[in-house]
Protein backbone atom coordinates (compact mmCIF):
# COMPACT_ATOMS: atom_id res chain seq x y z
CA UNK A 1 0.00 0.00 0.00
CA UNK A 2 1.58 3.37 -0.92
CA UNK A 3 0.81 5.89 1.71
CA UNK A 4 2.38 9.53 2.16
CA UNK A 5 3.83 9.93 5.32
CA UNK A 6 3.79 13.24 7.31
CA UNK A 7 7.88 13.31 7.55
CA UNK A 8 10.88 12.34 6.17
CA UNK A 9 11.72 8.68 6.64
CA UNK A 10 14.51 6.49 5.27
CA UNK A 11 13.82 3.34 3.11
CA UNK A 12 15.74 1.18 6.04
CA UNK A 13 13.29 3.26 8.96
CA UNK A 14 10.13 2.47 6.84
CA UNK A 15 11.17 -1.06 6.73
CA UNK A 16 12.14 -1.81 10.25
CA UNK A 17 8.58 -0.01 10.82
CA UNK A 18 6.83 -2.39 8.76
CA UNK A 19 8.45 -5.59 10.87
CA UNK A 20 5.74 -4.50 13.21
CA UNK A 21 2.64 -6.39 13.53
CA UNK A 22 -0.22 -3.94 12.83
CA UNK A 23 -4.03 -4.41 14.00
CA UNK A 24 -7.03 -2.54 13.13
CA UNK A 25 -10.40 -3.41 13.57
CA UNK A 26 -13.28 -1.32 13.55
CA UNK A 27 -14.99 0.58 16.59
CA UNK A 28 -18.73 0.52 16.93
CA UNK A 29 -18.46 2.77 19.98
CA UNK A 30 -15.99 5.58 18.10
CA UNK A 31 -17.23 5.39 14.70
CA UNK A 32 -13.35 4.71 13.24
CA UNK A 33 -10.92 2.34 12.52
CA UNK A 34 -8.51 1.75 15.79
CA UNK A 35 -5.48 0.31 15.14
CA UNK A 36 -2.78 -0.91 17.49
CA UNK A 37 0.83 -2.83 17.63
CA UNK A 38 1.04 -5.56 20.16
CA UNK A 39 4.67 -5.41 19.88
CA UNK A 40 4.55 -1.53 21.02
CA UNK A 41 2.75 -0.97 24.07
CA UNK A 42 0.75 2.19 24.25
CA UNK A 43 1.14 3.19 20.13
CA UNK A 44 -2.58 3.17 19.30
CA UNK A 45 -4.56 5.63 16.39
CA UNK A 46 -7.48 5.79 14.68
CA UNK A 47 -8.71 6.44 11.26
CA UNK A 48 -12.31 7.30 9.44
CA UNK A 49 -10.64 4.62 6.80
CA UNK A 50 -9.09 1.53 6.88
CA UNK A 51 -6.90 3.58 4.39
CA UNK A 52 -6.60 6.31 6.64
CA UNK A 53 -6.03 3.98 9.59
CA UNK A 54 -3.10 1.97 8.15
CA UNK A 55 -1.65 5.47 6.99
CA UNK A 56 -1.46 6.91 10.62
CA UNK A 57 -0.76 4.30 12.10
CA UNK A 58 2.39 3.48 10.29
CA UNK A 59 3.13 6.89 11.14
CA UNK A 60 2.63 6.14 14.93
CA UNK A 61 4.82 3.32 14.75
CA UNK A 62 8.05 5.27 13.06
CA UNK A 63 7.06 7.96 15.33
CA UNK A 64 7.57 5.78 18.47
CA UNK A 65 10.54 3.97 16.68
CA UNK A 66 12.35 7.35 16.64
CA UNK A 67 10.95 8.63 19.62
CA UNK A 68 12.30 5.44 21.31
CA UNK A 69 16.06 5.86 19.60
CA UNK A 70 15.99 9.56 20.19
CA UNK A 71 15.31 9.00 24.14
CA UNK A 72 18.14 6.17 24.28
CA UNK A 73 15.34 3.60 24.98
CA UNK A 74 15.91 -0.02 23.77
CA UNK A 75 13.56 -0.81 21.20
CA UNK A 76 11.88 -3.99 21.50
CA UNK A 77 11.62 -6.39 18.66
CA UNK A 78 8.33 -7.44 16.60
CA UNK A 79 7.41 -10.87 17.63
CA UNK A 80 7.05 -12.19 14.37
């Protein structure tokens, strides 16, 4: 799926970020598309797509990749 993310990411970044398992299902209750990482506790968004959803939330997960790296925080590896 091509997607535009909202900043600059390498090839090798956007791969590592892809490792990660990513789950969205639908909410009843919110009217969107939650998506989460079981591999990265507490990265959860939401889109009005599942288009939109997968888009921000492979933005979450680089965003807590770098976050992670940027804090010196080990970053734990997908499961799969």
């Amino acid at each position: 799926m091509a997607t535009t993310l909202k900043f600059d990411v390498t090839p090798e970044e956007l791969s590592e970020a892809r490792r990660y398992l990513m789950e969205i299902a639908w909410s009843d209750e919110d009217d969107v598309f939650i998506v989460r990482f079981p591999d990265a506790p507490g990265v959860v968004t939401h889109g009005s797509s599942l288009t939109e959803a997968a888009a921000q939330g492979e933005d979450a997960i680089i965003t807590w990749l770098t976050a992670r790296r940027d804090g010196g925080l080990p970053v734990p590896p997908p499961r799969r």
